[in-house]
N, C-alpha and C. Protein backbone atom coordinates (compact mmCIF):
# COMPACT_ATOMS: atom_id res chain seq x y z
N UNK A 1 -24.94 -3.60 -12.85
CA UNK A 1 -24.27 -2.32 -12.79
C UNK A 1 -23.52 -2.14 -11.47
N UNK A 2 -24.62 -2.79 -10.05
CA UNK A 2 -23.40 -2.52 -8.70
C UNK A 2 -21.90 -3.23 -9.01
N UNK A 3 -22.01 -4.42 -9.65
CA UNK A 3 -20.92 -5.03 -10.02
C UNK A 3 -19.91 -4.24 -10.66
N UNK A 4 -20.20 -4.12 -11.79
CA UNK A 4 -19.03 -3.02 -12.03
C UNK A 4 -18.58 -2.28 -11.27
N UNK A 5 -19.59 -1.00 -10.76
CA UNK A 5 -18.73 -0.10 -10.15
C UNK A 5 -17.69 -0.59 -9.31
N UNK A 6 -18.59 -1.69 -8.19
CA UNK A 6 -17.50 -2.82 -7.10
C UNK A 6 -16.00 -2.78 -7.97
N UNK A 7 -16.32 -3.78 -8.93
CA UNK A 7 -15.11 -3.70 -9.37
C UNK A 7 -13.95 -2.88 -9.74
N UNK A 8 -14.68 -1.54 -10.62
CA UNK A 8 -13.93 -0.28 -10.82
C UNK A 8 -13.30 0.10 -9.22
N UNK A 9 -13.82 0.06 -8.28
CA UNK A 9 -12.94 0.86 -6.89
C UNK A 9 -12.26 -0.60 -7.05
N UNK A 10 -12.58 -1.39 -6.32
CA UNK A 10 -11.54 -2.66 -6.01
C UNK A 10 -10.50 -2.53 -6.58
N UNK A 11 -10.59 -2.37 -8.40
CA UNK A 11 -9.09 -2.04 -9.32
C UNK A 11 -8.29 -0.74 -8.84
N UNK A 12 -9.12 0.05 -8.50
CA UNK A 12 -8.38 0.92 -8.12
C UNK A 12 -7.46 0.77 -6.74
N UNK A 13 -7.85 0.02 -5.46
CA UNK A 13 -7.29 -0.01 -4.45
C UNK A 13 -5.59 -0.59 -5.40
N UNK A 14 -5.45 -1.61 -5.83
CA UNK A 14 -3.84 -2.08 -6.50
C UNK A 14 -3.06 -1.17 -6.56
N UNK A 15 -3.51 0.46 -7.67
CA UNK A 15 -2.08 1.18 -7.59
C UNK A 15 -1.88 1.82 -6.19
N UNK A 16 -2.94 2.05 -5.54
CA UNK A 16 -2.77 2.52 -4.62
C UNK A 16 -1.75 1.48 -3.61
N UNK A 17 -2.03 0.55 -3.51
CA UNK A 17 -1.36 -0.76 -2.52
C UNK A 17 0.16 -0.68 -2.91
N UNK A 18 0.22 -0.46 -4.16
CA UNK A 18 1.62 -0.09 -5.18
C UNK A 18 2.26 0.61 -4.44
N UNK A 19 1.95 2.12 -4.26
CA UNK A 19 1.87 3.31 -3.65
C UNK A 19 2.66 3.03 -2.40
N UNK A 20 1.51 2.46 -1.62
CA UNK A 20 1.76 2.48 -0.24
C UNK A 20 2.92 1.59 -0.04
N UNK A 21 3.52 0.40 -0.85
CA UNK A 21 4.20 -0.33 -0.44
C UNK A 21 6.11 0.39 -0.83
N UNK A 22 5.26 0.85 -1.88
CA UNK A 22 6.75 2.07 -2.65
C UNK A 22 7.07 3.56 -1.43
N UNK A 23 6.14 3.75 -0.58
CA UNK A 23 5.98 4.93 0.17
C UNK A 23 7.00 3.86 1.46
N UNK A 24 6.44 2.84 2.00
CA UNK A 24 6.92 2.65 2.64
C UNK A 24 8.58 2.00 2.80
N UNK A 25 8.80 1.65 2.07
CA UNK A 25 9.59 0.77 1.75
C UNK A 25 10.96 2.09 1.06
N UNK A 26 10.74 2.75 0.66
CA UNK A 26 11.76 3.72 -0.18
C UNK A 26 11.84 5.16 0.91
N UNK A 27 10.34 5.33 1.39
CA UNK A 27 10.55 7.00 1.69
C UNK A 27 10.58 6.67 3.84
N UNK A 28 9.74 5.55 4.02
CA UNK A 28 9.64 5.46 5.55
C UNK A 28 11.24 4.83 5.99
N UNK A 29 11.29 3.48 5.22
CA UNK A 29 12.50 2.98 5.50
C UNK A 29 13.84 3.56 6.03
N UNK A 30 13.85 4.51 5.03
CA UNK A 30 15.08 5.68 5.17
C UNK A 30 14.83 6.69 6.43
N UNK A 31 13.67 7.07 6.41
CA UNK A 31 13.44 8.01 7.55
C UNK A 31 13.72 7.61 8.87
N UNK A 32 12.68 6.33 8.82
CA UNK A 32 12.58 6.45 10.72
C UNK A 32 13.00 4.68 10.55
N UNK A 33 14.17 3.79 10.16
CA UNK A 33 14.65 2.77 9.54
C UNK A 33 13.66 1.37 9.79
N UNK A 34 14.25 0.88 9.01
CA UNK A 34 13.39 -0.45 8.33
C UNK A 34 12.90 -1.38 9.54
N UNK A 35 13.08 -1.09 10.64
CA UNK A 35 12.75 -2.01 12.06
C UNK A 35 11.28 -1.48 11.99
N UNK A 36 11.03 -0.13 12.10
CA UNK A 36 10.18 0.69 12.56
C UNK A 36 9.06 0.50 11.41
N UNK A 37 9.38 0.80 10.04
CA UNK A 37 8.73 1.10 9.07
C UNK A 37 8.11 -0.19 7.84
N UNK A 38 8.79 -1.17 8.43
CA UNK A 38 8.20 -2.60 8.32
C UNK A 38 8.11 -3.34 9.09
N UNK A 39 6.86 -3.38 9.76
CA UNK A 39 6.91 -4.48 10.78
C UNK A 39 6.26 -5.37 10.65
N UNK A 40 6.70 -6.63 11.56
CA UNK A 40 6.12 -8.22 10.83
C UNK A 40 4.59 -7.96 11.83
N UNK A 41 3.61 -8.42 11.45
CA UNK A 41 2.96 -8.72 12.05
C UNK A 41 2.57 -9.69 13.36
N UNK A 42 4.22 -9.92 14.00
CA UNK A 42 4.05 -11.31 15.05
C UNK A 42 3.27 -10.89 16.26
């Protein structure tokens, strides 16, 4: 049964990751521009 639940949140983090990548990429990008609002990890 812990298994499942594990799994039920885990599935859930994806739309969220969805989310965040559509938030950033469409609504940050534009705001404060794409230097700022994607940055590489170097």
């Amino acid at each position: 049964m812990n298994i499942l639940k594990s799994l039920i949140i885990w599935l859930c983090f994806i739309p969220v990751a969805i989310l965040n990548g559509g938030l950033r990429e469409y609504v940050l990008a534009k705001a404060i521009g794409e230097e700022w609002a994607l940055q590489d990890a170097d």
